[in-house]
PDB file of N, CA and C in Angstrom:
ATOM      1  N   UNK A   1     105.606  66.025 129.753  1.00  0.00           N
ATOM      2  CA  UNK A   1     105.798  65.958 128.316  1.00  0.00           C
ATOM      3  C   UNK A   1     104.794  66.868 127.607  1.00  0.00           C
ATOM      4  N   UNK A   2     103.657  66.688 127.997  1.00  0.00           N
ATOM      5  CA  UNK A   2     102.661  67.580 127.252  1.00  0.00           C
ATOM      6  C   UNK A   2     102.905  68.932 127.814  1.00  0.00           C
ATOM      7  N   UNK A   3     103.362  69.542 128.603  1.00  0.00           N
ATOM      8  CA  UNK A   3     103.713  70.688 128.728  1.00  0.00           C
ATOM      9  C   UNK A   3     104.775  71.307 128.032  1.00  0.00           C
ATOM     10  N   UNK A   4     105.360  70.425 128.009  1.00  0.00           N
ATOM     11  CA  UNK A   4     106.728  71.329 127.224  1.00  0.00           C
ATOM     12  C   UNK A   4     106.350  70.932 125.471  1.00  0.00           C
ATOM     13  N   UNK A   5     105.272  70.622 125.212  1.00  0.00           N
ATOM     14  CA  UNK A   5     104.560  70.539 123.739  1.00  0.00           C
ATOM     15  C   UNK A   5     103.935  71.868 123.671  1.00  0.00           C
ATOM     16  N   UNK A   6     103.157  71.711 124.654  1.00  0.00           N
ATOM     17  CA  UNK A   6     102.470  73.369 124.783  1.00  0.00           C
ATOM     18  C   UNK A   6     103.044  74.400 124.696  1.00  0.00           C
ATOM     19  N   UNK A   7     104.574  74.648 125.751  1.00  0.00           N
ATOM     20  CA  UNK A   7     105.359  75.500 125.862  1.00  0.00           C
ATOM     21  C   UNK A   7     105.985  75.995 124.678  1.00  0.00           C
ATOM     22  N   UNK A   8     106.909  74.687 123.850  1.00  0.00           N
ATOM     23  CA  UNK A   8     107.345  75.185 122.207  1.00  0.00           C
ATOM     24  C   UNK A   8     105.848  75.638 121.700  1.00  0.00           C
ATOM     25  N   UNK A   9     104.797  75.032 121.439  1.00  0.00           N
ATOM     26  CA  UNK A   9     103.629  75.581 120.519  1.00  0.00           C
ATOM     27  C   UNK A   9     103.578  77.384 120.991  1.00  0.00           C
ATOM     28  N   UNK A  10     104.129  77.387 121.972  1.00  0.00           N
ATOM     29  CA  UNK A  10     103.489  78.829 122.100  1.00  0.00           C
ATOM     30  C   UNK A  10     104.855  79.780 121.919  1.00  0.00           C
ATOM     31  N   UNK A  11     106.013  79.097 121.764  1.00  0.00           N
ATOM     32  CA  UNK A  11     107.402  80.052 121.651  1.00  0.00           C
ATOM     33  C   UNK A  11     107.260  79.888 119.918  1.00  0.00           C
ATOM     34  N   UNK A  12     107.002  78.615 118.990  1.00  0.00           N
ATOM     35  CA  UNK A  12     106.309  79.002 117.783  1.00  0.00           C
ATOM     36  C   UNK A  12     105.383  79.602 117.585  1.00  0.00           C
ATOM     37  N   UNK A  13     104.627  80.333 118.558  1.00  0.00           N
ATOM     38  CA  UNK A  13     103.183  81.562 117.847  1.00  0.00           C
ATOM     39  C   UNK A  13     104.181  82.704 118.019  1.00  0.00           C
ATOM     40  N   UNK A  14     104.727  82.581 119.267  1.00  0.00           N
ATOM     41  CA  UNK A  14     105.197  83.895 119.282  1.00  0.00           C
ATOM     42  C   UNK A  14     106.353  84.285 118.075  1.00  0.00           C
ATOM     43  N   UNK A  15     106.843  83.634 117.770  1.00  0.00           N
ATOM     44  CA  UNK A  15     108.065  83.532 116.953  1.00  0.00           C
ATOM     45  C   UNK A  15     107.251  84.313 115.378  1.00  0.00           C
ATOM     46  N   UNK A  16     106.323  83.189 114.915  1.00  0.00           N
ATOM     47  CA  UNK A  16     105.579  83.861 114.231  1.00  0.00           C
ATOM     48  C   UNK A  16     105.018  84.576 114.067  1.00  0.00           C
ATOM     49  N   UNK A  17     104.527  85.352 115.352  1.00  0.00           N
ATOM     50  CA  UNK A  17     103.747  86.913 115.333  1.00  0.00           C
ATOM     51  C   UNK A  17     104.688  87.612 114.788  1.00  0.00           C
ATOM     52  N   UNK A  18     106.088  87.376 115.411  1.00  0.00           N
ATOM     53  CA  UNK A  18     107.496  88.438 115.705  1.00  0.00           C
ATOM     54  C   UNK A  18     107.553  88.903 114.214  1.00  0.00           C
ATOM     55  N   UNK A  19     107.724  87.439 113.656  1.00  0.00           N
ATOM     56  CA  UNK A  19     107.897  88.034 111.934  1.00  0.00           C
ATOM     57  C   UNK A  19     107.174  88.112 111.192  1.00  0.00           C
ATOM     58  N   UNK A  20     105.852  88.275 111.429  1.00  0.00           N
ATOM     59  CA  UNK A  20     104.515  88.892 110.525  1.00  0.00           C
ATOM     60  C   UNK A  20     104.545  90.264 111.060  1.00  0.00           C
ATOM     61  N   UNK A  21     104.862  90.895 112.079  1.00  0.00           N
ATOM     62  CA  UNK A  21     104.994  92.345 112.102  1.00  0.00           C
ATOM     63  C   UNK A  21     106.398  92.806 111.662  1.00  0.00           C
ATOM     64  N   UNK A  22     107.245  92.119 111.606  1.00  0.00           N
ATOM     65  CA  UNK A  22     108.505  92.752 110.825  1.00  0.00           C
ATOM     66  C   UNK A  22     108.780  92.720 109.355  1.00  0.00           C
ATOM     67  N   UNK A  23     107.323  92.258 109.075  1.00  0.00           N
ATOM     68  CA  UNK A  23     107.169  92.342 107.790  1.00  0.00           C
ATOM     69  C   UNK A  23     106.579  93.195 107.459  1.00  0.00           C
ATOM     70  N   UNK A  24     105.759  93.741 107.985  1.00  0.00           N
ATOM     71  CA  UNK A  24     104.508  95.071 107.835  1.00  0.00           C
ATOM     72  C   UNK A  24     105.790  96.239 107.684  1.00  0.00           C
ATOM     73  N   UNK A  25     105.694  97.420 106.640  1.00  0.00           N
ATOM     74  CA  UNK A  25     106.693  97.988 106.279  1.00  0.00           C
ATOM     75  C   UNK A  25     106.158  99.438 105.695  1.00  0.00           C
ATOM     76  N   UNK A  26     106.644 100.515 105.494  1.00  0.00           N
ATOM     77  CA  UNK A  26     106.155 101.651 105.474  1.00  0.00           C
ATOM     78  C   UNK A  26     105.418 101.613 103.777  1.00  0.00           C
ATOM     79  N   UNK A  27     106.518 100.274 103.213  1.00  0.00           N
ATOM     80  CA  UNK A  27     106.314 100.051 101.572  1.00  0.00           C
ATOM     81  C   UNK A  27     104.942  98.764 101.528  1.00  0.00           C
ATOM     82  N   UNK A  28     105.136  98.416 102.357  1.00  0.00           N
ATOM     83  CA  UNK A  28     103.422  97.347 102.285  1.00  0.00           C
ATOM     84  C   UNK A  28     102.472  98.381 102.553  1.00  0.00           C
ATOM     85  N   UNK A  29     102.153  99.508 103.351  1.00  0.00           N
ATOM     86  CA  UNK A  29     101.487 100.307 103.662  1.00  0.00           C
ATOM     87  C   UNK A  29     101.298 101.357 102.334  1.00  0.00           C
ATOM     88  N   UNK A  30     102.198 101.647 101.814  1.00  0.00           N
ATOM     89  CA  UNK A  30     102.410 102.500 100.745  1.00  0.00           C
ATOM     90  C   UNK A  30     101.470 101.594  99.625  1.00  0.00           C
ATOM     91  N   UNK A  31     101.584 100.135  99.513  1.00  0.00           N
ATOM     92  CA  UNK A  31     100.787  99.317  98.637  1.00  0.00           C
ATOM     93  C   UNK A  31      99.661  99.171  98.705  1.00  0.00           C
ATOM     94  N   UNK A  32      99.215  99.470  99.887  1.00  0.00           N
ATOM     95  CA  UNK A  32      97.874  98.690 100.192  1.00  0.00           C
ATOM     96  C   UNK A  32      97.275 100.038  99.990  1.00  0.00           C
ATOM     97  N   UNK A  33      97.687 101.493 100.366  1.00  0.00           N
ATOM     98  CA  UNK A  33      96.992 102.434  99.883  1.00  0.00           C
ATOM     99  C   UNK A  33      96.380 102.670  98.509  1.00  0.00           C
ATOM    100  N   UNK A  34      97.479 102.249  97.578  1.00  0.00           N
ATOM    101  CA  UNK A  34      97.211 102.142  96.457  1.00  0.00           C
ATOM    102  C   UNK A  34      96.608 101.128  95.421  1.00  0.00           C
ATOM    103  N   UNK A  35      96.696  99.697  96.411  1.00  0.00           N
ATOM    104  CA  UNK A  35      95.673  99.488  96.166  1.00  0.00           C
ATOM    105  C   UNK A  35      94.008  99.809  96.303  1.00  0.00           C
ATOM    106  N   UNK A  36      94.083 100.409  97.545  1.00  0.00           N
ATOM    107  CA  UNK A  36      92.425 100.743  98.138  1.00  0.00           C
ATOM    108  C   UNK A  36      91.896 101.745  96.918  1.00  0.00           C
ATOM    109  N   UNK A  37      93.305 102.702  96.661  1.00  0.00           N
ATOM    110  CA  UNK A  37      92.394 103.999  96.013  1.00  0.00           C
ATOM    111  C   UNK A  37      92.200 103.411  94.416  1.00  0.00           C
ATOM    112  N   UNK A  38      92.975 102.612  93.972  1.00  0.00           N
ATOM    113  CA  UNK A  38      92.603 102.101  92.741  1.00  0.00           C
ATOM    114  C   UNK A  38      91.447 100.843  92.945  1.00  0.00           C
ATOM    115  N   UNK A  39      90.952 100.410  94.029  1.00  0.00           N
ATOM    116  CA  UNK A  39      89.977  99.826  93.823  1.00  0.00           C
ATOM    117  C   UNK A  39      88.671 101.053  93.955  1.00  0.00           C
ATOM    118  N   UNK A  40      88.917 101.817  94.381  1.00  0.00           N
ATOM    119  CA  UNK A  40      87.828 102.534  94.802  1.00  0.00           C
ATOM    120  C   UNK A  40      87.630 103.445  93.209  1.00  0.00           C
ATOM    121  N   UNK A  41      88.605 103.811  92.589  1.00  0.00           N
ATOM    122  CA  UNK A  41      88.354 104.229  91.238  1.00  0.00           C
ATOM    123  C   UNK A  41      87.501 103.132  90.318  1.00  0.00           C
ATOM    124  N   UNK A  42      87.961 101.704  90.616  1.00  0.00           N
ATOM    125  CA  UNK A  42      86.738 100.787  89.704  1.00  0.00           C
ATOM    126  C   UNK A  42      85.780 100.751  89.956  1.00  0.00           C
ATOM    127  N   UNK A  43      85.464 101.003  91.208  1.00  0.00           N
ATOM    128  CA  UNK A  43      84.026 100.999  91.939  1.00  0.00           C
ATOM    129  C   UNK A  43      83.086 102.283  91.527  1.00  0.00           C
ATOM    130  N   UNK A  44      84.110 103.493  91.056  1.00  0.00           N
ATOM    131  CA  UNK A  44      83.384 104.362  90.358  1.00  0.00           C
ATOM    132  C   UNK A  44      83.298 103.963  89.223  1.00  0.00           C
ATOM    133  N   UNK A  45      84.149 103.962  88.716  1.00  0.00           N
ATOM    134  CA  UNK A  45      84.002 103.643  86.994  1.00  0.00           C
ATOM    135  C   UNK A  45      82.838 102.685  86.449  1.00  0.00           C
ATOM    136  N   UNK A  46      82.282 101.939  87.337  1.00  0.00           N
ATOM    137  CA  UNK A  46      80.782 101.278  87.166  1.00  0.00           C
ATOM    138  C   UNK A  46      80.222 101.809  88.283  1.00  0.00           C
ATOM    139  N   UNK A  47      79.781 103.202  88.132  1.00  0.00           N
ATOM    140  CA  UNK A  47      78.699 103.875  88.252  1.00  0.00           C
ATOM    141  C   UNK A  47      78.706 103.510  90.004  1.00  0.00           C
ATOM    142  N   UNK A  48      79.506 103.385  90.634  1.00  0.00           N
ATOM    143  CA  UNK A  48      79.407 103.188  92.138  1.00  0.00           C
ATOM    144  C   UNK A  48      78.362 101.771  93.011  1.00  0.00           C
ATOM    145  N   UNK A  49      78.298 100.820  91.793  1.00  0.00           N
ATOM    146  CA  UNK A  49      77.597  99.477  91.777  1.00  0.00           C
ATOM    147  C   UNK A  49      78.018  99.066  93.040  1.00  0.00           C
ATOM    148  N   UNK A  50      77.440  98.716  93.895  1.00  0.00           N
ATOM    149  CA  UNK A  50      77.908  97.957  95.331  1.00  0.00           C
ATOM    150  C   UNK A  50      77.573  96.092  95.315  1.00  0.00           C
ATOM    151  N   UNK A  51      78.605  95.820  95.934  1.00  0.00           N
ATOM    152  CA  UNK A  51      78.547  94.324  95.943  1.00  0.00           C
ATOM    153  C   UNK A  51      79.772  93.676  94.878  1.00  0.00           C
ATOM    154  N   UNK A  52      80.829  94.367  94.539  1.00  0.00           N
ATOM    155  CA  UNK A  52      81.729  94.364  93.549  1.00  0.00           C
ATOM    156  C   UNK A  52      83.325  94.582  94.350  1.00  0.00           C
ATOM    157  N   UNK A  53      83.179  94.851  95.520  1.00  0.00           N
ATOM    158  CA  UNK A  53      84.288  95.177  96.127  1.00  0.00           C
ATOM    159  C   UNK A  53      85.396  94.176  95.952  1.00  0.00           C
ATOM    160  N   UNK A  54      84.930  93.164  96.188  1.00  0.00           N
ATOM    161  CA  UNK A  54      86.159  91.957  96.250  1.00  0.00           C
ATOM    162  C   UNK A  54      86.473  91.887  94.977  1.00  0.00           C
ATOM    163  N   UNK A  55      85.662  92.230  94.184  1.00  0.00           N
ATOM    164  CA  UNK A  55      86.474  92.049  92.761  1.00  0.00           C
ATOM    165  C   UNK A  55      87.284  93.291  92.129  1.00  0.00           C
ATOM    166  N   UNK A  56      86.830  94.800  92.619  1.00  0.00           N
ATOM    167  CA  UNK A  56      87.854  95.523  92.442  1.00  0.00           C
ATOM    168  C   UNK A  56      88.517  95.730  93.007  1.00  0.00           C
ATOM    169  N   UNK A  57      89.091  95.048  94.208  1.00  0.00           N
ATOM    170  CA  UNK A  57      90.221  94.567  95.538  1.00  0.00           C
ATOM    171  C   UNK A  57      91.058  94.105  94.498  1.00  0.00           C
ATOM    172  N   UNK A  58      90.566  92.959  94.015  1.00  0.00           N
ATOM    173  CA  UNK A  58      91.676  91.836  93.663  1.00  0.00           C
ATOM    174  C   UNK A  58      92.305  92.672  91.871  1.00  0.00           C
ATOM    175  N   UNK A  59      91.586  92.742  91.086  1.00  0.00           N
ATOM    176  CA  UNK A  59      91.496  93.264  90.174  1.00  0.00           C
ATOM    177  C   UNK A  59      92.288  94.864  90.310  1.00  0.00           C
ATOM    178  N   UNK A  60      92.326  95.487  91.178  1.00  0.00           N
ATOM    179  CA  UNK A  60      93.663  97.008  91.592  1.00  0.00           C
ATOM    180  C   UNK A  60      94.591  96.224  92.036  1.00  0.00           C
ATOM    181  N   UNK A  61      94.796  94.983  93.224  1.00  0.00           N
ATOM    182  CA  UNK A  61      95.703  94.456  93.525  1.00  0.00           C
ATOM    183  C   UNK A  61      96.812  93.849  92.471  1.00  0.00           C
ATOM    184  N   UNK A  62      96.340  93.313  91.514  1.00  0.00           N
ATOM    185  CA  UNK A  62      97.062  92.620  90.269  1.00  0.00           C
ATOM    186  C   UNK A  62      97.187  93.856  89.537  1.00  0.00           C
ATOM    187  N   UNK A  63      96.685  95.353  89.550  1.00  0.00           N
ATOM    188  CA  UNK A  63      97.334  95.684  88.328  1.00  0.00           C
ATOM    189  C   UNK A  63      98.824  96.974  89.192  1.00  0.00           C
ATOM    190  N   UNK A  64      98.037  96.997  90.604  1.00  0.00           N
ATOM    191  CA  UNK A  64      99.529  97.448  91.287  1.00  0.00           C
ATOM    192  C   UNK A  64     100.778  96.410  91.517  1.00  0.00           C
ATOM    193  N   UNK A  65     100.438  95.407  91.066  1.00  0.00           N
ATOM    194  CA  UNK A  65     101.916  94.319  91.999  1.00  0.00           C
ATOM    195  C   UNK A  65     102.261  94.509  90.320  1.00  0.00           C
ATOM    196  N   UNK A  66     101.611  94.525  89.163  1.00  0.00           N
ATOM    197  CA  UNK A  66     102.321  94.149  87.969  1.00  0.00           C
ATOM    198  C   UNK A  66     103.405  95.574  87.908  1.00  0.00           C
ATOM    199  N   UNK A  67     102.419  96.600  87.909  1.00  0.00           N
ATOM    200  CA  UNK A  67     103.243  97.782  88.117  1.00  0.00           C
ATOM    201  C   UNK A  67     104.492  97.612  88.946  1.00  0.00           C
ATOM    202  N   UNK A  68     104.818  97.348  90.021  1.00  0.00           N
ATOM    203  CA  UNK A  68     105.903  96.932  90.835  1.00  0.00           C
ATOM    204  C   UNK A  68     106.673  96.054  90.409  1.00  0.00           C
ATOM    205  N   UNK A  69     106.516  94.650  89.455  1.00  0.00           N
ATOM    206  CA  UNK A  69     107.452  94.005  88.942  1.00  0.00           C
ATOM    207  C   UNK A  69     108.041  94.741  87.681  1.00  0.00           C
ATOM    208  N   UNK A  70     107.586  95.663  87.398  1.00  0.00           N
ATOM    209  CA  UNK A  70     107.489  95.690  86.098  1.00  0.00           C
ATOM    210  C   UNK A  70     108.836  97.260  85.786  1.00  0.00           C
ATOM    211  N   UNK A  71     108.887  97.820  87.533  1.00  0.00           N
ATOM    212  CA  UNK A  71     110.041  98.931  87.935  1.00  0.00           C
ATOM    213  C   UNK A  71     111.343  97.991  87.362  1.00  0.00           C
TER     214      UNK A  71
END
């Protein structure tokens, strides 16, 4: 019994790997570029301040996805 618990647990990882890479897409890649380079423009725009990254991550991230709803 506990084997064949184990066995599904592991045909559900795999299952789930399957479709977290068939999600990765030439257009998620295309996003995430643009997010990086628009975070990296806020990071200039205050004078190249370090320790701010996660906030101009998130902060380019929200103003590229608005851009995208907004096509």
């Amino acid at each position: 019994m506990k084997q064949e618990l184990l066995k599904k647990k592991h045909r559900d990882v795999e299952e789930s790997d399957a479709n977290l890479s068939s999600q990765e897409t030439p257009e998620g890649d295309d996003r995430q570029a643009c997010i990086a380079h628009r975070a990296y423009e806020l990071y200039e725009q205050e004078d190249c301040c370090h320790g701010h990254d996660f906030d101009h991550w998130l902060q380019a991230e929200r103003e590229v996805l608005k851009v995208e709803t907004e096509k």
